[in-house]
C-alpha atoms as a PDB file:
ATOM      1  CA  UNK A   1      10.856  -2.366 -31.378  1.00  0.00           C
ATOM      2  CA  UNK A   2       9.716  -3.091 -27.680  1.00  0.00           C
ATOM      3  CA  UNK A   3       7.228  -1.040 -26.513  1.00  0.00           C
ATOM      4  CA  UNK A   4       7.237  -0.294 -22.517  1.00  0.00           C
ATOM      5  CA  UNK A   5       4.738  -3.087 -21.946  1.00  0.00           C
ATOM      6  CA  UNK A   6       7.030  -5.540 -23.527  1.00  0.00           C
ATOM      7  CA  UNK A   7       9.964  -4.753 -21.094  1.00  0.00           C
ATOM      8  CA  UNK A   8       7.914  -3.342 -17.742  1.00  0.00           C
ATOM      9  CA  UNK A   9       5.828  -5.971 -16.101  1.00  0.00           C
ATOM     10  CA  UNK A  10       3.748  -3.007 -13.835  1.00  0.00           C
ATOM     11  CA  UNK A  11       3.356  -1.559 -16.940  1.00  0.00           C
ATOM     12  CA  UNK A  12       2.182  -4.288 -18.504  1.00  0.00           C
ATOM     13  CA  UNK A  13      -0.549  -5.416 -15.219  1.00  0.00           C
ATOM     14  CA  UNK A  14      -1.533  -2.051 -15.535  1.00  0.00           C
ATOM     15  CA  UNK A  15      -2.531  -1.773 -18.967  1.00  0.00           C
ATOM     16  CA  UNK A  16      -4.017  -4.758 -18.141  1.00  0.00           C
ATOM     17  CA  UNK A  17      -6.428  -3.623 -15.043  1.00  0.00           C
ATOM     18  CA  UNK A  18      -6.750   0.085 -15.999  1.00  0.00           C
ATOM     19  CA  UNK A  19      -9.619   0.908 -13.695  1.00  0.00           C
ATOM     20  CA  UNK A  20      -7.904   1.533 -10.166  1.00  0.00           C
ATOM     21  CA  UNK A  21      -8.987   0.063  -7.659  1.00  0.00           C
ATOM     22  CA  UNK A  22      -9.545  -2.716 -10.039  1.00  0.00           C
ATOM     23  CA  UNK A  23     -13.116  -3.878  -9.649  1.00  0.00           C
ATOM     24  CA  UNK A  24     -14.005  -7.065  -7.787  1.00  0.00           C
ATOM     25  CA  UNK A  25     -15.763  -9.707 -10.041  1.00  0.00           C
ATOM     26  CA  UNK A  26     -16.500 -11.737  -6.914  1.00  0.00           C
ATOM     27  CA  UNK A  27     -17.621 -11.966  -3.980  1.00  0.00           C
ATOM     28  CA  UNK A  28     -16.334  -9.457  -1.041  1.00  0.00           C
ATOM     29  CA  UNK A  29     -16.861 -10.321   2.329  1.00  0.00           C
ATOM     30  CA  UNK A  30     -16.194  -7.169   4.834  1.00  0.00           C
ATOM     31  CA  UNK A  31     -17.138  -9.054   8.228  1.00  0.00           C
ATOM     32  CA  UNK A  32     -14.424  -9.551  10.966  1.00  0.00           C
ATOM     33  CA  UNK A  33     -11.565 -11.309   9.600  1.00  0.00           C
ATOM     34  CA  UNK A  34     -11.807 -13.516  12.783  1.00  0.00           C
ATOM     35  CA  UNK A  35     -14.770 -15.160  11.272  1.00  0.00           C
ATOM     36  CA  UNK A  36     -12.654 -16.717   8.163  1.00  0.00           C
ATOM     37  CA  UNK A  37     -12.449 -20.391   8.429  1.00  0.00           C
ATOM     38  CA  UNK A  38      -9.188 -21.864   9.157  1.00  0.00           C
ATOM     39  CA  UNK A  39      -6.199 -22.453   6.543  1.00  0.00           C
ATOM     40  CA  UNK A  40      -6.283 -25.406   3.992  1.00  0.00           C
ATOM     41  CA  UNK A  41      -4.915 -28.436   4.886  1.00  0.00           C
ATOM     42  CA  UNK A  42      -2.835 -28.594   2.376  1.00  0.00           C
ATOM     43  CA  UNK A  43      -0.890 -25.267   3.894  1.00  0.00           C
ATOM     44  CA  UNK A  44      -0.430 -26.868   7.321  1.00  0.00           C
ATOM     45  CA  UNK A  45       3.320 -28.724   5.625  1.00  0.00           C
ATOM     46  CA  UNK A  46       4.139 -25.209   4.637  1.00  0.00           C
ATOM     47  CA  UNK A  47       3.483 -23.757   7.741  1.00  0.00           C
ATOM     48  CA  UNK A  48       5.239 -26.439  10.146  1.00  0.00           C
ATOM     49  CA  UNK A  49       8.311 -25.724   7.467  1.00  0.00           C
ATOM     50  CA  UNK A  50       8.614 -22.086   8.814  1.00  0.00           C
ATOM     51  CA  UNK A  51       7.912 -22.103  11.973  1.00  0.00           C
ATOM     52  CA  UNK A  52      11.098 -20.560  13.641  1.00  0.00           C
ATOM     53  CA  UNK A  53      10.580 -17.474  11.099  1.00  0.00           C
ATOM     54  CA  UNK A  54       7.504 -16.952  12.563  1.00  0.00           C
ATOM     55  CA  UNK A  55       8.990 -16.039  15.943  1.00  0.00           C
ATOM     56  CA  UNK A  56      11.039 -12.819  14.681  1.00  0.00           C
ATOM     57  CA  UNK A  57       8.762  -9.298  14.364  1.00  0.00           C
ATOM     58  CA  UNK A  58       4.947 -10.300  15.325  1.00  0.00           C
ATOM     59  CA  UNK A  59       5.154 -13.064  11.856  1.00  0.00           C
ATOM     60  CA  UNK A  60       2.926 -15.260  14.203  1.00  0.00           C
ATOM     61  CA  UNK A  61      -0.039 -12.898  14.704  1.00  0.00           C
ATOM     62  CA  UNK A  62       0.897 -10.655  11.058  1.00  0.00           C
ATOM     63  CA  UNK A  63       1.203 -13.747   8.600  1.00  0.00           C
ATOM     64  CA  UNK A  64      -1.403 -15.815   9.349  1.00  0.00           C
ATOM     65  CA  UNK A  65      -3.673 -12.992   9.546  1.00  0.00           C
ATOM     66  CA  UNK A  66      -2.941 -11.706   6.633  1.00  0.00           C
ATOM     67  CA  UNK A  67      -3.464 -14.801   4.965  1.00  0.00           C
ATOM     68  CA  UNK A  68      -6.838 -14.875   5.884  1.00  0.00           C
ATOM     69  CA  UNK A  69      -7.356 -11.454   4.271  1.00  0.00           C
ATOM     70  CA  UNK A  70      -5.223 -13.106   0.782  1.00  0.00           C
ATOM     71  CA  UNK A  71      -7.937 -16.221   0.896  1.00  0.00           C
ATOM     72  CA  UNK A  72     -11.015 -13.258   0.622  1.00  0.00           C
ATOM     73  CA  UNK A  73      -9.300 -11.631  -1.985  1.00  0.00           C
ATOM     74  CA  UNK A  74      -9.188 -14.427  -3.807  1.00  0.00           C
ATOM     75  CA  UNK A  75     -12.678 -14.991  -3.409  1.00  0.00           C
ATOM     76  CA  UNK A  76     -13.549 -11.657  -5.065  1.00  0.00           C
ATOM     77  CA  UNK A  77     -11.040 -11.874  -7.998  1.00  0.00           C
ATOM     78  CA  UNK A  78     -11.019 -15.946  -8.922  1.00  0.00           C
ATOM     79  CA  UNK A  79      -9.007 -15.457 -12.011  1.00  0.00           C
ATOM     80  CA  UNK A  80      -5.901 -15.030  -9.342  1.00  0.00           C
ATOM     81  CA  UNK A  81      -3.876 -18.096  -9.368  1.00  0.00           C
ATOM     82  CA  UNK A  82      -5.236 -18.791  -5.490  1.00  0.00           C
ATOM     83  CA  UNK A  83      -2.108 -21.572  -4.762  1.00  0.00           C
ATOM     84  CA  UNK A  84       0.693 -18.622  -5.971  1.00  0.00           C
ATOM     85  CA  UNK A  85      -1.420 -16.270  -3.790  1.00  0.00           C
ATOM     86  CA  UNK A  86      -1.661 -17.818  -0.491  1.00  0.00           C
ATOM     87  CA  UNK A  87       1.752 -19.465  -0.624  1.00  0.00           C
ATOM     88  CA  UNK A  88       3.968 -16.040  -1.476  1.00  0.00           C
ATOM     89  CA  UNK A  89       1.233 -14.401   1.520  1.00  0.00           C
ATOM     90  CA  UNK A  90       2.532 -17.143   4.206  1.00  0.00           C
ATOM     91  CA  UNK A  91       5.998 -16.239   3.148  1.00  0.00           C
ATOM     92  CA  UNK A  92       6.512 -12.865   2.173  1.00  0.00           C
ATOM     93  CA  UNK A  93       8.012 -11.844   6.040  1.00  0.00           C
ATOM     94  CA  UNK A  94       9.845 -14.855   6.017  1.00  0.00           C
ATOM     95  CA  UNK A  95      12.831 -12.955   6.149  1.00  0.00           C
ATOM     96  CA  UNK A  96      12.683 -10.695   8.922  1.00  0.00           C
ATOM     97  CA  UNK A  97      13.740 -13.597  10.527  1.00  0.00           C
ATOM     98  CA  UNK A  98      17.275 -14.135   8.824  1.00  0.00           C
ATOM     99  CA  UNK A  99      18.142 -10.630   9.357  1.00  0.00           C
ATOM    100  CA  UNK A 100      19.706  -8.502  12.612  1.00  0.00           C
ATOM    101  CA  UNK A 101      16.910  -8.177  14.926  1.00  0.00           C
ATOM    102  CA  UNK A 102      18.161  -5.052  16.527  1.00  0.00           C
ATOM    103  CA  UNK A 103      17.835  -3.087  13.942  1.00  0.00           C
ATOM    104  CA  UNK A 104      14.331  -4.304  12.270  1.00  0.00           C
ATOM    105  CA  UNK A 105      12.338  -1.034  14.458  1.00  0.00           C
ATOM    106  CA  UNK A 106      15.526   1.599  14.422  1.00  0.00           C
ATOM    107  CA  UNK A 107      15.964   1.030  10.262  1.00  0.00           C
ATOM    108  CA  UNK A 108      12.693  -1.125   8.760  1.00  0.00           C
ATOM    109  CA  UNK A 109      10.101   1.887  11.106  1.00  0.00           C
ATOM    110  CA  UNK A 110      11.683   4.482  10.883  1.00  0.00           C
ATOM    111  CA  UNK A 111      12.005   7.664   8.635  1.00  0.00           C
ATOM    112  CA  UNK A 112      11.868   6.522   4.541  1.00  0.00           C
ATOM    113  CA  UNK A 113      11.504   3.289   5.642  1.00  0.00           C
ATOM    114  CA  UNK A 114      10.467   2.009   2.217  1.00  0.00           C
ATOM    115  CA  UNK A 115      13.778   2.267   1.305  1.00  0.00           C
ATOM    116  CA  UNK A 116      15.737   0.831   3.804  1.00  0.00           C
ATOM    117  CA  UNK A 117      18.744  -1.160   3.487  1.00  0.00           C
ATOM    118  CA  UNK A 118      16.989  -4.017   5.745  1.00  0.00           C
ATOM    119  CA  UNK A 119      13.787  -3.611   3.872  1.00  0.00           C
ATOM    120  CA  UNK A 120      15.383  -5.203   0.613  1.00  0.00           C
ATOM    121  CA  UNK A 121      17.500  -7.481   3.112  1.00  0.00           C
ATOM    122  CA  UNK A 122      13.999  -9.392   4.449  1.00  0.00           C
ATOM    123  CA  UNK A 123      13.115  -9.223   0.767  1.00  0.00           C
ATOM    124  CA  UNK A 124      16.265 -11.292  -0.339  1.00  0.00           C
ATOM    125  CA  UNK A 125      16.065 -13.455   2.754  1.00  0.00           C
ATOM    126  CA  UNK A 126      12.399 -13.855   2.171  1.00  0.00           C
ATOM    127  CA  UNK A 127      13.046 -15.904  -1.026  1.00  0.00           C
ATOM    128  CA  UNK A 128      16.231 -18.211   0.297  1.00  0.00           C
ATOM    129  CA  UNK A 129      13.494 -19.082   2.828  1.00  0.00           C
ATOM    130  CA  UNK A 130      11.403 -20.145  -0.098  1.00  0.00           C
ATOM    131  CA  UNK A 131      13.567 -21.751  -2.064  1.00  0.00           C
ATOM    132  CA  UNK A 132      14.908 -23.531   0.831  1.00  0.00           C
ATOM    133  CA  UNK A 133      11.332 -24.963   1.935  1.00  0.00           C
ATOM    134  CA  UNK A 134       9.438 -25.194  -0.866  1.00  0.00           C
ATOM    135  CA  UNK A 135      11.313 -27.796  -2.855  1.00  0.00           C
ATOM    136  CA  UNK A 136      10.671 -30.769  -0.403  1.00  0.00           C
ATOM    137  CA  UNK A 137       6.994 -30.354  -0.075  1.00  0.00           C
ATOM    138  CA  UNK A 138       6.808 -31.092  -4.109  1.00  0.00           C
ATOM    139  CA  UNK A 139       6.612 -27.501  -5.139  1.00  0.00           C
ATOM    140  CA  UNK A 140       7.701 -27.210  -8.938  1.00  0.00           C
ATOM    141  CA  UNK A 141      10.816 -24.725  -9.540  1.00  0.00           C
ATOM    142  CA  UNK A 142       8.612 -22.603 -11.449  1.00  0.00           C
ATOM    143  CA  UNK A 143       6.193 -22.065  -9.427  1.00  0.00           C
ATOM    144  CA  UNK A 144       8.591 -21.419  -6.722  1.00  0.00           C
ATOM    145  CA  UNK A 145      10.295 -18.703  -8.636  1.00  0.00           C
ATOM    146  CA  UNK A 146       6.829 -17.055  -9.039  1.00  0.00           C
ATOM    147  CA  UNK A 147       6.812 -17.001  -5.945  1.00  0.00           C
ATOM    148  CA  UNK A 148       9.606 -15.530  -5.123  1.00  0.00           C
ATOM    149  CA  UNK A 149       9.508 -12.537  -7.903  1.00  0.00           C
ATOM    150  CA  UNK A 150       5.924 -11.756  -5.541  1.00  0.00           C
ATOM    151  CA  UNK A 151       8.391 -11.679  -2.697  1.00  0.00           C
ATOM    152  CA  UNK A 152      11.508  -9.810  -3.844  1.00  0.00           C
ATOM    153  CA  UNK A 153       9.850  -6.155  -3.885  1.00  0.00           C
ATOM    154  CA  UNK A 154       6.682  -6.347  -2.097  1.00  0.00           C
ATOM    155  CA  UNK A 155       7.586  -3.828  -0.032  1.00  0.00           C
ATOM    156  CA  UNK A 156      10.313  -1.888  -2.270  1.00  0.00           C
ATOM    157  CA  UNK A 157       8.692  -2.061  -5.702  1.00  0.00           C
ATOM    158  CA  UNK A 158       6.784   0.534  -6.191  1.00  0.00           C
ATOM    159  CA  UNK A 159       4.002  -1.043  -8.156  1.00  0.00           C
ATOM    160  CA  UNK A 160       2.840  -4.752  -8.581  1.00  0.00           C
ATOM    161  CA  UNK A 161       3.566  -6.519 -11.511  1.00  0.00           C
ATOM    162  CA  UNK A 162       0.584  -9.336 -11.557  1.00  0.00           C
ATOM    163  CA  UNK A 163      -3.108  -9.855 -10.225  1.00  0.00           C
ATOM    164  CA  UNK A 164      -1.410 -12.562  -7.708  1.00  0.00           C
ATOM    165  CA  UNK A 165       0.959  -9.683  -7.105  1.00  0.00           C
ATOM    166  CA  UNK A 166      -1.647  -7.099  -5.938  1.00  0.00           C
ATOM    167  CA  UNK A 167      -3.127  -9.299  -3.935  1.00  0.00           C
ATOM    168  CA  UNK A 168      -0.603 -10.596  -1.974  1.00  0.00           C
ATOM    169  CA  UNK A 169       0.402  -6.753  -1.286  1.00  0.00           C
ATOM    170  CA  UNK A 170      -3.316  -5.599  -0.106  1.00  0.00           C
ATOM    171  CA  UNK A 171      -3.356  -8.692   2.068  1.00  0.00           C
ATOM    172  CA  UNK A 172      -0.446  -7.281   3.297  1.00  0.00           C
ATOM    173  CA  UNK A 173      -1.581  -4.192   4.560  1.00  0.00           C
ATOM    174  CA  UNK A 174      -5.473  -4.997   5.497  1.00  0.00           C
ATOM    175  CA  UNK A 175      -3.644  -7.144   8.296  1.00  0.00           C
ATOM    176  CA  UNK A 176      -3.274  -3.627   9.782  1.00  0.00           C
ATOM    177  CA  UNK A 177      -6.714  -2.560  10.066  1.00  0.00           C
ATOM    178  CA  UNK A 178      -8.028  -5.181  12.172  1.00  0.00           C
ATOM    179  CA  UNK A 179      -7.907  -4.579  15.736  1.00  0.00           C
ATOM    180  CA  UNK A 180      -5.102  -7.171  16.834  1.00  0.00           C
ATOM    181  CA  UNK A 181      -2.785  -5.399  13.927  1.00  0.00           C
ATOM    182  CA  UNK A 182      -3.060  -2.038  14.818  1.00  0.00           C
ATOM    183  CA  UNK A 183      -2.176  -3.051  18.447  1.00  0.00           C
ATOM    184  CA  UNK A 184       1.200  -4.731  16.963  1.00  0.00           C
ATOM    185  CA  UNK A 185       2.251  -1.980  14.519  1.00  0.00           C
ATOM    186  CA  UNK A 186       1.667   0.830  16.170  1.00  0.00           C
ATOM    187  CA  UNK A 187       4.220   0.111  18.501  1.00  0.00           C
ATOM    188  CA  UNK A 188       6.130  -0.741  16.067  1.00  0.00           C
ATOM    189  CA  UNK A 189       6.433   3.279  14.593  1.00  0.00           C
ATOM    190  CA  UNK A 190       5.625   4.418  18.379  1.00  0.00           C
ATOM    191  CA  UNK A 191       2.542   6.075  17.667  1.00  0.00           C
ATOM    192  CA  UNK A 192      -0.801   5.496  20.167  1.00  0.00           C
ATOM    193  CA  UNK A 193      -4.038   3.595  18.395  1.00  0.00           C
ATOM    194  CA  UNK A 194      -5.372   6.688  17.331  1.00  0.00           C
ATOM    195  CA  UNK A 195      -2.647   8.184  15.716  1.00  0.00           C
ATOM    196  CA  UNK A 196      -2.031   4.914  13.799  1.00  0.00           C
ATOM    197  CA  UNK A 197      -5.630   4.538  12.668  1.00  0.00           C
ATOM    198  CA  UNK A 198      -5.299   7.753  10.938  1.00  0.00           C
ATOM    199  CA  UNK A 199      -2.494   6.849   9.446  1.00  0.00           C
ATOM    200  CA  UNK A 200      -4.319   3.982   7.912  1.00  0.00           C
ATOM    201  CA  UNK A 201      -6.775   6.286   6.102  1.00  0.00           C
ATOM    202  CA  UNK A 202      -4.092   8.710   5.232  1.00  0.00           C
ATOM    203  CA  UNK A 203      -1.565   6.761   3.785  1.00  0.00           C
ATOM    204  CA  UNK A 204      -2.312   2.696   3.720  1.00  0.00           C
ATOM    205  CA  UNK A 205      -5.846   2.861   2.112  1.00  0.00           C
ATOM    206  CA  UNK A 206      -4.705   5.088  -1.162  1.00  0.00           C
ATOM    207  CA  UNK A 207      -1.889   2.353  -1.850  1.00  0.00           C
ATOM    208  CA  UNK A 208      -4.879  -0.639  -2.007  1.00  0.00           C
ATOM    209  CA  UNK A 209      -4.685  -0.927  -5.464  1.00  0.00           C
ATOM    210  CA  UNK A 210      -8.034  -3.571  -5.863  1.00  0.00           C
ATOM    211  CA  UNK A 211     -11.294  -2.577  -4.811  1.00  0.00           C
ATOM    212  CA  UNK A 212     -12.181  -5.541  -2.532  1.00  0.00           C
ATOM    213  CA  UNK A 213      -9.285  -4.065  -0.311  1.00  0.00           C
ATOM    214  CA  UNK A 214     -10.491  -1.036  -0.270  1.00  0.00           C
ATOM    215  CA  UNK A 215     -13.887  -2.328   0.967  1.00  0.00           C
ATOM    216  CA  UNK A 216     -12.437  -4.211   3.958  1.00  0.00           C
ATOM    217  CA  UNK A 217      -9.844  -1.618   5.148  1.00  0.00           C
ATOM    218  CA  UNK A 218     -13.011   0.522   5.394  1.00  0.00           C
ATOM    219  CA  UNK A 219     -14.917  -1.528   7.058  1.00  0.00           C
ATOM    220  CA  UNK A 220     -12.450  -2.924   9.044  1.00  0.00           C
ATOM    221  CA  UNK A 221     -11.072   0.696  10.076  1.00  0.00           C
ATOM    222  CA  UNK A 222     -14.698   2.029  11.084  1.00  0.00           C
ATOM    223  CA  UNK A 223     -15.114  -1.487  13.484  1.00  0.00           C
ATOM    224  CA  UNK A 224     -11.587  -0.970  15.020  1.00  0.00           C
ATOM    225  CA  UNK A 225     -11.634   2.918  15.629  1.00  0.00           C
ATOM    226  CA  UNK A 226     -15.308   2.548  17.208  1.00  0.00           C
ATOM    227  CA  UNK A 227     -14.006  -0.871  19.281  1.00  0.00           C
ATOM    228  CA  UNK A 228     -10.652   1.632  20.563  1.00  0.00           C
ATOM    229  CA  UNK A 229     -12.631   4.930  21.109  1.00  0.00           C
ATOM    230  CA  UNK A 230     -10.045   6.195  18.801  1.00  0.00           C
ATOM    231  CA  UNK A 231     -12.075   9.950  18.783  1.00  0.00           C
ATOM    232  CA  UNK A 232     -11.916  10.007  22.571  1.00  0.00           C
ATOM    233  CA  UNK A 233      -8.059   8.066  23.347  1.00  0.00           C
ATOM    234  CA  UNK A 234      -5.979  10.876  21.450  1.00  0.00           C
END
């Protein structure tokens, strides 16, 4: 007889990694994510590959920014599979491009917008883009349907269902908390820096589910409020 582990992959991660936020083994650098070296060379193929996607909804400031924040998680939890990691980070948003750019604010901002229609759209669209890509720059088929099960539900799945998992999904979100991301998404659900920043503590921070995130976003949040005068620009 199955238990729920057998059948439920976030079941089974979470049994796994218990303590939440999961504790970082490595090392956890909080400084500005600015000062993280440049991508791997061996990323620069992947990245030429999607240009055009990057074009649609801020991918060109959000992805590779986040991807700086997935390369420091890595660094504190090495056990990650760092390849599976970075690549699924670069193309997670993929999709946003593939899908009717009109209505990415009005439905993917905007009231439950977890559960959008478009939401699972970019999701879907996020791993044609990856199996479209992927295959010519000598990925293996497995590895790029890893990637995409990281990609379908990263931002409708409720819960993560691997290490590599989690971390692409705090790397998602810490993009936020640096100064040059809350500019972006702010706009994007029309609410002024300070607003937004509060939001952040409110509502992004609790859903960090490894500690190393946890350390950044607070760091990073503290640097960014104090650099907009968030307490005074309300």
């Amino acid at each position: 007889m199955n238990t729920l582990t057998d059948t439920d992959p976030g079941a089974a991660f979470a049994a796994a990694y218990p303590q939440r936020p999961i504790p970082a083994p490595g090392n956890v650098d909080t400084s500005p994510i600015c000062l993280t070296p440049g991508i791997e060379a061996d990323l620069l193929p992947l990245w030429a590959a999607v240009v055009p996607e990057t074009r649609a909804r801020g991918n060109d400031i959000h992805l590779p920014i986040s991807l700086a924040f997935a390369r420091r998680l890595c660094d504190a939890y090495p056990d990650a599979n760092r390849e599976l990691v970075l690549v699924a980070t670069l193309l997670h948003d993929t999709g946003w491009a593939h899908v009717d750019e009109s209505k990415i604010i009005s439905e993917g901002f905007r009231g439950d917008w977890r559960k959008a229609g478009i939401r699972f759209e970019h999701e879907r669209l996020g791993c044609d883009v990856a199996r479209r890509v992927l295959p010519s720059l000598g990925y293996e088929p497995e590895f790029i349907e890893a990637v995409c099960a990281i990609i379908d539900g990263h931002d409708t799945r409720p819960v993560a269902h691997s290490l590599e998992d989690a971390l692409m999904r705090d790397a998602d979100r810490l993009w936020r908390f640096d100064h040059a991301g809350i500019a972006l998404a702010a706009g994007w659900f029309s609410q002024n820096p300070a607003v937004y920043t509060d939001r952040l503590e409110t509502e992004i921070i609790p859903e960090l589910i490894t500690h190393a995130a946890v350390d950044m976003a607070t760091t990073d949040l503290d640097r960014s409020r104090a650099l907009l005068q968030t307490a005074v620009l309300r």
